[in-house]
N, C-alpha and C. Protein backbone atom coordinates (compact mmCIF):
# COMPACT_ATOMS: atom_id res chain seq x y z
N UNK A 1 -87.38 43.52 -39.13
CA UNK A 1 -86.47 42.47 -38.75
C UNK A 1 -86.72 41.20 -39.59
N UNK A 2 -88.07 40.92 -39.77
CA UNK A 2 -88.05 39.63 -40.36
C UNK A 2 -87.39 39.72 -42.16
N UNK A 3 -87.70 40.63 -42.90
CA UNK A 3 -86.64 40.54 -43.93
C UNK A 3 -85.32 40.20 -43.03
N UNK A 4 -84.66 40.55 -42.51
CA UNK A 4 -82.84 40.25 -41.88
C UNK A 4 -82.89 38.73 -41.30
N UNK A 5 -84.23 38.58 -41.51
CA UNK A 5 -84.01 36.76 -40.54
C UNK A 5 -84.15 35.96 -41.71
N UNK A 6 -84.98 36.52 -42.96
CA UNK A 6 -85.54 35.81 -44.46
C UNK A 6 -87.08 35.44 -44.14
N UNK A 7 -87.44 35.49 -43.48
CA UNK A 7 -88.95 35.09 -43.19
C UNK A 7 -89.11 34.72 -41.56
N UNK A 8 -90.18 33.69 -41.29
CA UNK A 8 -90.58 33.75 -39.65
C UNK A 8 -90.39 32.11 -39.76
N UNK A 9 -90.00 31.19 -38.90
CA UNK A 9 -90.52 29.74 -38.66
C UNK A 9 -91.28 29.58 -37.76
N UNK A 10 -91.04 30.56 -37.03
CA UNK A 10 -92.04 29.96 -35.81
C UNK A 10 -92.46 31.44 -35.34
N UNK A 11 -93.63 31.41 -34.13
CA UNK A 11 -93.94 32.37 -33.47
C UNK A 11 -93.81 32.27 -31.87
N UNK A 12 -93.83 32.29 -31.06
CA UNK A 12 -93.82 31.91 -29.39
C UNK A 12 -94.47 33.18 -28.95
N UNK A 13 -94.90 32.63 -28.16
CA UNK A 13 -95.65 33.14 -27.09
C UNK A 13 -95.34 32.77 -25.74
N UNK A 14 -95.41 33.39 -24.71
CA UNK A 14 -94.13 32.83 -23.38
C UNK A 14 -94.88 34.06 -22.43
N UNK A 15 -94.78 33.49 -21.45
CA UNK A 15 -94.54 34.33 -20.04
C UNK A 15 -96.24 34.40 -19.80
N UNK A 16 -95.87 35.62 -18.64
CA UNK A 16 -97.66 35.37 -18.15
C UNK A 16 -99.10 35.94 -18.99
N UNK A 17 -98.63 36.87 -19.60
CA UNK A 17 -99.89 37.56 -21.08
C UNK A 17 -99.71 36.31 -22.34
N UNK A 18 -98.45 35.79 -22.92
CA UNK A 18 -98.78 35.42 -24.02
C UNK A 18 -99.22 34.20 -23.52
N UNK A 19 -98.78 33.58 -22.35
CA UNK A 19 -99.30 32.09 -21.79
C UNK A 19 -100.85 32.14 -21.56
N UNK A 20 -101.48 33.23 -21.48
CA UNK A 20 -102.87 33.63 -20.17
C UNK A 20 -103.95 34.29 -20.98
N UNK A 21 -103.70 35.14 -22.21
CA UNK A 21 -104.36 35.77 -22.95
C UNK A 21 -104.47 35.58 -24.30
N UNK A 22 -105.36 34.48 -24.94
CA UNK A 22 -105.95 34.47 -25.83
C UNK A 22 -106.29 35.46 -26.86
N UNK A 23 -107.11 36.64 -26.12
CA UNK A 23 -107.11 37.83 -26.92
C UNK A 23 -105.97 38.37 -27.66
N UNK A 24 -105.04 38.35 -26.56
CA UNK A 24 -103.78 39.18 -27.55
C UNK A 24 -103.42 38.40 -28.65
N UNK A 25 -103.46 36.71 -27.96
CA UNK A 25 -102.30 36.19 -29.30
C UNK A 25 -103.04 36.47 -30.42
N UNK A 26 -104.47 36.41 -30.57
CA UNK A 26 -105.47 36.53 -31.30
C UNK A 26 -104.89 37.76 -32.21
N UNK A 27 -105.10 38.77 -31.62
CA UNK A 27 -104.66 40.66 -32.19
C UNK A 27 -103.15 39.92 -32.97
N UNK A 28 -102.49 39.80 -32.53
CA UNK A 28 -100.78 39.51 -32.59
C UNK A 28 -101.08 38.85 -34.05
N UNK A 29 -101.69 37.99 -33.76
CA UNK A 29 -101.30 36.85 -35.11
C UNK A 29 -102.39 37.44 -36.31
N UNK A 30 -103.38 38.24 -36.09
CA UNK A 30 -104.14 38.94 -36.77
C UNK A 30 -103.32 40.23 -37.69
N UNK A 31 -102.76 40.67 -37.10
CA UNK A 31 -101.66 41.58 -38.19
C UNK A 31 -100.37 41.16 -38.79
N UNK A 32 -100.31 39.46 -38.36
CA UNK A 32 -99.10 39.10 -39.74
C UNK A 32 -99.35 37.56 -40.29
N UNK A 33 -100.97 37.71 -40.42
CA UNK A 33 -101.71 36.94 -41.97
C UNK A 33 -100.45 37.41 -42.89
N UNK A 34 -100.23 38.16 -43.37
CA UNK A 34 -99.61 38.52 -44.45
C UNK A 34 -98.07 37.61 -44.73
N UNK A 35 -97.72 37.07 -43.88
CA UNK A 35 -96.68 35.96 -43.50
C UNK A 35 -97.14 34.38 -43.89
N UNK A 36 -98.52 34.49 -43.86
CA UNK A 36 -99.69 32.94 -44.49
C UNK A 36 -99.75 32.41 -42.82
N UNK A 37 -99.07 33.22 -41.66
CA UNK A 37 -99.53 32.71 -40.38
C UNK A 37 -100.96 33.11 -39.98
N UNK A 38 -101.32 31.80 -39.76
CA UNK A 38 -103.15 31.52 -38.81
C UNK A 38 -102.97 30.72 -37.78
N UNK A 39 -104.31 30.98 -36.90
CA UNK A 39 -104.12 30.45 -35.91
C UNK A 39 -105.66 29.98 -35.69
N UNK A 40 -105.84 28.68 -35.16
CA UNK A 40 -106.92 28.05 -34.70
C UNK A 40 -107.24 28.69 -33.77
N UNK A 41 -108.52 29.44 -34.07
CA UNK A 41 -109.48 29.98 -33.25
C UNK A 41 -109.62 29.35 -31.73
N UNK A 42 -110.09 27.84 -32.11
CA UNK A 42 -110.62 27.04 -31.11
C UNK A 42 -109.85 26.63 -29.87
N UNK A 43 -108.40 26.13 -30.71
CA UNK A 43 -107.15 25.89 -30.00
C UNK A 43 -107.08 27.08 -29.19
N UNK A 44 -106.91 28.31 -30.19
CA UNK A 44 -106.72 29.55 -29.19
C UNK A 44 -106.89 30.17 -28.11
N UNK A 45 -108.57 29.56 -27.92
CA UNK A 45 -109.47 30.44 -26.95
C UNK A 45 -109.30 28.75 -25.92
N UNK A 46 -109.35 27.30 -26.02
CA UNK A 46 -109.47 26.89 -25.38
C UNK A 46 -108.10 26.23 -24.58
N UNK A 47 -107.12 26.91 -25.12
CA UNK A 47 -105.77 25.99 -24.69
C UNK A 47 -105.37 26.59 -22.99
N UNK A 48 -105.15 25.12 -22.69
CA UNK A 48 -104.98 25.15 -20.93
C UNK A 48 -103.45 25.38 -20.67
N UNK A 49 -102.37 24.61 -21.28
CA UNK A 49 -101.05 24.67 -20.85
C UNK A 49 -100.37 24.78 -22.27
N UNK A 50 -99.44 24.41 -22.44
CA UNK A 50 -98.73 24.38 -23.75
C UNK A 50 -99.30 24.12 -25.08
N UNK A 51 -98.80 24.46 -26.05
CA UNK A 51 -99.65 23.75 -27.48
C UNK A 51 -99.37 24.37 -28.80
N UNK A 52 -99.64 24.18 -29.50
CA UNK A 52 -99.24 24.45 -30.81
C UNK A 52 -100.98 24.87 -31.49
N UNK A 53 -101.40 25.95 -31.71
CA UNK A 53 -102.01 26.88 -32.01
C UNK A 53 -102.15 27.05 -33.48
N UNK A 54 -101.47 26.86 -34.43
CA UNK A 54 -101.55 27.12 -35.86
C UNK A 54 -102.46 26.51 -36.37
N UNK A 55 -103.04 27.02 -37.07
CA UNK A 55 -104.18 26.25 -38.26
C UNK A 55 -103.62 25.63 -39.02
N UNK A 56 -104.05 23.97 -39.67
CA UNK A 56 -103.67 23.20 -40.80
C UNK A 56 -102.57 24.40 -41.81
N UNK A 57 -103.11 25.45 -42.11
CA UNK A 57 -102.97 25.78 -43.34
C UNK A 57 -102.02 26.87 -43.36
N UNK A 58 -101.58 27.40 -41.84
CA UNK A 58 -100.55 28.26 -41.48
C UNK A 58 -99.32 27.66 -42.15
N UNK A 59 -98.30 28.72 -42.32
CA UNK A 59 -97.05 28.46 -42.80
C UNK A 59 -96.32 28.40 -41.96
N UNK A 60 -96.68 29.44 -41.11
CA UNK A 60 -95.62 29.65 -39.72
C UNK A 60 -96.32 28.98 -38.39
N UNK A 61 -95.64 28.24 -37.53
CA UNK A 61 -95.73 27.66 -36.00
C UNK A 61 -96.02 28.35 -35.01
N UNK A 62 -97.16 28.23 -34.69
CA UNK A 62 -97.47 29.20 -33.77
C UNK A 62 -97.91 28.43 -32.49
N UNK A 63 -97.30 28.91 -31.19
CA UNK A 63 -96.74 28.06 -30.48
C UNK A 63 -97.05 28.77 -29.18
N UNK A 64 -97.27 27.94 -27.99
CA UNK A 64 -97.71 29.00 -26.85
C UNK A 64 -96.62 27.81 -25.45
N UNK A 65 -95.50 28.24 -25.09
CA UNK A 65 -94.71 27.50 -24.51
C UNK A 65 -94.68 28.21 -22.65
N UNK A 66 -94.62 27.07 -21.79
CA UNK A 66 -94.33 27.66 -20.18
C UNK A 66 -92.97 28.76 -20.12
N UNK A 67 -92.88 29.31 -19.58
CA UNK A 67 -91.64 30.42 -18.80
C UNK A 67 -91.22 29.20 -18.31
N UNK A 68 -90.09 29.16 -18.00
CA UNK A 68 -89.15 28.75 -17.09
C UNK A 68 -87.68 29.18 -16.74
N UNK A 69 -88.07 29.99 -16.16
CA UNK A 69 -87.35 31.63 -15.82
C UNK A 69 -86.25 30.88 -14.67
N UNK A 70 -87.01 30.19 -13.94
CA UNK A 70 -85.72 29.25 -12.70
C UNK A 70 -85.07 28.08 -13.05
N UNK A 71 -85.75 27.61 -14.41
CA UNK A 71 -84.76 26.81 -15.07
C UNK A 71 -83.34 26.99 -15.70
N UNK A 72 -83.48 28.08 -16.22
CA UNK A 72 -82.50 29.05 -16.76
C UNK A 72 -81.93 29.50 -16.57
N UNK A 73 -81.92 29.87 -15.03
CA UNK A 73 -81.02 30.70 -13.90
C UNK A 73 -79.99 29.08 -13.71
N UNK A 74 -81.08 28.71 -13.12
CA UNK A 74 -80.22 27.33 -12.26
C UNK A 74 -79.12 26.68 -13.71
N UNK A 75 -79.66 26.93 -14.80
CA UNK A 75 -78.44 26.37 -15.87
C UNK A 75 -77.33 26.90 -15.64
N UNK A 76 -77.78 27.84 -15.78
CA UNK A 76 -76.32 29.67 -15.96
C UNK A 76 -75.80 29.33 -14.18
N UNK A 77 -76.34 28.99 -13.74
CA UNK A 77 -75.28 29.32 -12.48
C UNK A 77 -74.67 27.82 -12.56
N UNK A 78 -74.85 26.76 -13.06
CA UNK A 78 -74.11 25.19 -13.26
C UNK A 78 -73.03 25.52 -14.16
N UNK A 79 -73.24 25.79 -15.66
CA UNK A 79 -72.40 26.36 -16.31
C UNK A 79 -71.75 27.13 -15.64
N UNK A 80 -71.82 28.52 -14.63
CA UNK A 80 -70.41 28.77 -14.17
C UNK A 80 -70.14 28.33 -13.37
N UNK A 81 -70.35 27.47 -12.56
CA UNK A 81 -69.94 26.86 -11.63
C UNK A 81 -70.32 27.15 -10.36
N UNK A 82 -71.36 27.75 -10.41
CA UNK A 82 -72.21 28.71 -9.09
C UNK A 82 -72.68 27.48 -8.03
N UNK A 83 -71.93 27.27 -6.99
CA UNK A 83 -72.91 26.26 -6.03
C UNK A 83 -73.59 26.68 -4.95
N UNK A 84 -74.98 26.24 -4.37
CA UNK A 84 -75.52 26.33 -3.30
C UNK A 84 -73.56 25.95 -1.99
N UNK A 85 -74.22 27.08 -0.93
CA UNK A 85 -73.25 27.05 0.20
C UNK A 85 -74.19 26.53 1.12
């Protein structure tokens, strides 16, 4: 896919594993060095809530953002016009 996009800008990480587990993003971002994406170790293992994760020297944004799964609902039902009864 990423040839069809031209490259990566960013990376995300979201929901309850990529928000909660360090290890993985760790594995994850470990097999696409090849992109010039790194990730701060330190940031990695110690980040509490949101944050931006990339090393100085990364190309790509690597990014660890909240779910907000009831934010998103409650949009989509404003946009159609969905009201509490």
């Amino acid at each position: 896919m990423l040839p069809a996009l031209g490259g990566l800008d960013a990376l995300v990480f979201t929901a309850g594993v990529g928000e909660n587990c360090a290890p993985l993003r760790r594995e994850v971002c470990r097999g696409l060095v090849f992109l010039g994406l790194r990730i701060d170790e330190r940031k990695n293992e110690s980040l509490q809530q949101e944050g931006d994760i990339s090393a100085p020297e990364s190309t790509v944004s690597v990014l660890v953002i909240k779910t907000q799964e009831e934010w998103q609902i409650a949009l989509e039902c404003l946009r159609l016009g969905i009201r509490e009864r």
